[in-house]
Each structure stands twice: as C-alpha cells, then as structure tokens.
Protein backbone atom coordinates (compact mmCIF):
# COMPACT_ATOMS: atom_id res chain seq x y z
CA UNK A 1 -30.29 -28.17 12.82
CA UNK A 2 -29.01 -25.24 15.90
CA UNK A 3 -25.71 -24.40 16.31
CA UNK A 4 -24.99 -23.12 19.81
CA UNK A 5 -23.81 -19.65 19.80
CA UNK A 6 -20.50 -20.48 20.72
CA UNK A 7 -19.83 -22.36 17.87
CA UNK A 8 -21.10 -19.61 15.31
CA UNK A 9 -18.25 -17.28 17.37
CA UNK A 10 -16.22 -19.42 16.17
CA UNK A 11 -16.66 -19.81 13.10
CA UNK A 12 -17.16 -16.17 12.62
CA UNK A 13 -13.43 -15.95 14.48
CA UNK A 14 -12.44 -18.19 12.42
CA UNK A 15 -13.85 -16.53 9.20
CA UNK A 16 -12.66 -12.84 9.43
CA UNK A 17 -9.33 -14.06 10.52
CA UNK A 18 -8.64 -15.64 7.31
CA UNK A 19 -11.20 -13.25 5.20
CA UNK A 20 -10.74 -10.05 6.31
CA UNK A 21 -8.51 -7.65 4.44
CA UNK A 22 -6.44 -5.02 6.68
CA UNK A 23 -4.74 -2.66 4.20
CA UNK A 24 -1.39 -0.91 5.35
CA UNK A 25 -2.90 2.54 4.98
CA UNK A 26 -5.55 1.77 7.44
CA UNK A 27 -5.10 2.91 11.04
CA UNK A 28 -5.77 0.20 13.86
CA UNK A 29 -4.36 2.03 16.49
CA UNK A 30 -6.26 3.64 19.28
CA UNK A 31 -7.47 6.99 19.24
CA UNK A 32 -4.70 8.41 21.88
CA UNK A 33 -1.94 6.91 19.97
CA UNK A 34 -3.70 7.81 16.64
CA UNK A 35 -3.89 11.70 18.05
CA UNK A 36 0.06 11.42 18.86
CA UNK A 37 0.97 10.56 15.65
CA UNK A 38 -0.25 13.71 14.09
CA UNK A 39 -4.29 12.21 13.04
CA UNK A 40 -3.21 10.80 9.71
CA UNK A 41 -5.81 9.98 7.84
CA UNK A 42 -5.40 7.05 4.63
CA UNK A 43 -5.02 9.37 1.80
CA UNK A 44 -2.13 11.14 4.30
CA UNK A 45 -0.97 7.59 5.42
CA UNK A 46 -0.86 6.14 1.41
CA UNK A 47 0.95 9.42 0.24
CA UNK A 48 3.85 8.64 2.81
CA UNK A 49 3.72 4.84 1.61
CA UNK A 50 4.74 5.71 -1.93
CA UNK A 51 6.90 8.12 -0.83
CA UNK A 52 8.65 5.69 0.95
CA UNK A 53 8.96 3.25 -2.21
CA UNK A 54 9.79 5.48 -5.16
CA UNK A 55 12.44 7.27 -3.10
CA UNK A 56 14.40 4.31 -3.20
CA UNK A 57 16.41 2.36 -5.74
CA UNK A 58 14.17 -0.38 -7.54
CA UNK A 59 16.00 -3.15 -8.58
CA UNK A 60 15.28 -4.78 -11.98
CA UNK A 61 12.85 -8.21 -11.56
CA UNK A 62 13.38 -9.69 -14.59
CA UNK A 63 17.29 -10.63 -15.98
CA UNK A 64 18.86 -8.62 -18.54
CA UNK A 65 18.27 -11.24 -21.15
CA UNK A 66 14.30 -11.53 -20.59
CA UNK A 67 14.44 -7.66 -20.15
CA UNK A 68 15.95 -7.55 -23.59
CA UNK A 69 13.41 -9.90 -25.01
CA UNK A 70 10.61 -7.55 -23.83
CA UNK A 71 11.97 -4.23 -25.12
CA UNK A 72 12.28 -5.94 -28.42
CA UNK A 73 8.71 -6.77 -28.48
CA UNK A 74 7.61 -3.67 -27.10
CA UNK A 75 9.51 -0.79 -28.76
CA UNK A 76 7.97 2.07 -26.66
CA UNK A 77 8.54 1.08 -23.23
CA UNK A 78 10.44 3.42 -20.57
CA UNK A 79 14.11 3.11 -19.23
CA UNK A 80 12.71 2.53 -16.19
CA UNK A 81 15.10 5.05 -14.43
CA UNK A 82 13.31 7.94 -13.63
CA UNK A 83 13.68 8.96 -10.52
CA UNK A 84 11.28 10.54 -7.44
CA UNK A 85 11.87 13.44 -6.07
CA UNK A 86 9.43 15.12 -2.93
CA UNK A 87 8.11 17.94 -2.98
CA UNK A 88 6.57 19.93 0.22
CA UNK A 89 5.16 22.84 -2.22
CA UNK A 90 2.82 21.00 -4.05
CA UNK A 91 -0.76 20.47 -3.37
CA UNK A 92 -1.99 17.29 -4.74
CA UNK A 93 -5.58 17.27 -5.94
CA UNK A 94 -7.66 16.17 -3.22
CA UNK A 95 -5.45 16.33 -0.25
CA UNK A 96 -6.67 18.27 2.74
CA UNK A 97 -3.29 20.02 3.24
C-alpha cells in the first residue's frame, strides 16, 4: 500500500501537534527578538521561572483537616512557610553569569 506524500504531511502535522512537547523554558522566538531580550538561554530562562513562583504566596492545596491528617502520619514534615528571597550576589553552580 502508498500513501501520497500529502497525506504522510499530514499525518506528520497531525502527529507533532498533539506529540510534541514545548517546555516554557524553551525559546521559540526568532533570533532578532531572541537578541533583544538579552540572549537568554534555558538554564537563564528556568532560573527566572522559579523565581517567579517561590516569590509569591503559595496557597495550601489540601484543607486544614486532610492537612492535619497528613502531619499526623508524617511527624517530620515542614511548615511549609519558608519563604524565598533573591539574591543577585550569588553564583549558582553551573550558571554562566
């Protein structure tokens, strides 16, 4: 059996639109517009990210009662209320900074 090659475009199409996995960090952008905005790279682009989450409040998922019911269970766990604070003068291990 031949398929005609417009009909394996397709399904190709078809296949990395629904497959494909396009993580936040990664840059799509053209290379002008990638230039403007300073050349981030992922690790650069994945620092901000976090930055970005633990700098704000996280609210509790679970009720207060099922909360409870865990801590019992698990005597060691943390408060959970530690807080993030960003630093410029540090040099994390790895970074290219």
């Amino acid at each position: 059996m031949s398929v005609s090659w417009p009909e394996v475009k397709k399904r190709v199409i078809f296949t990395v639109g629904t497959a494909a996995v396009l993580p936040e960090v990664a840059m799509r952008d053209m290379r002008a517009t990638w230039q403007e905005k300073g050349r981030p790279d992922a690790h650069t682009r994945a620092l901000s990210k976090a930055s970005s989450i633990l700098s704000h409040d996280n609210p509790t998922v679970f009720s207060s009662e099922v909360d409870l019911k865990i801590r019992a269970r698990f005597k060691n766990l943390v408060a959970g209320t530690a807080g993030w604070e960003k630093r410029d003068d540090l040099r994390i291990c790895g970074s290219r900074s």
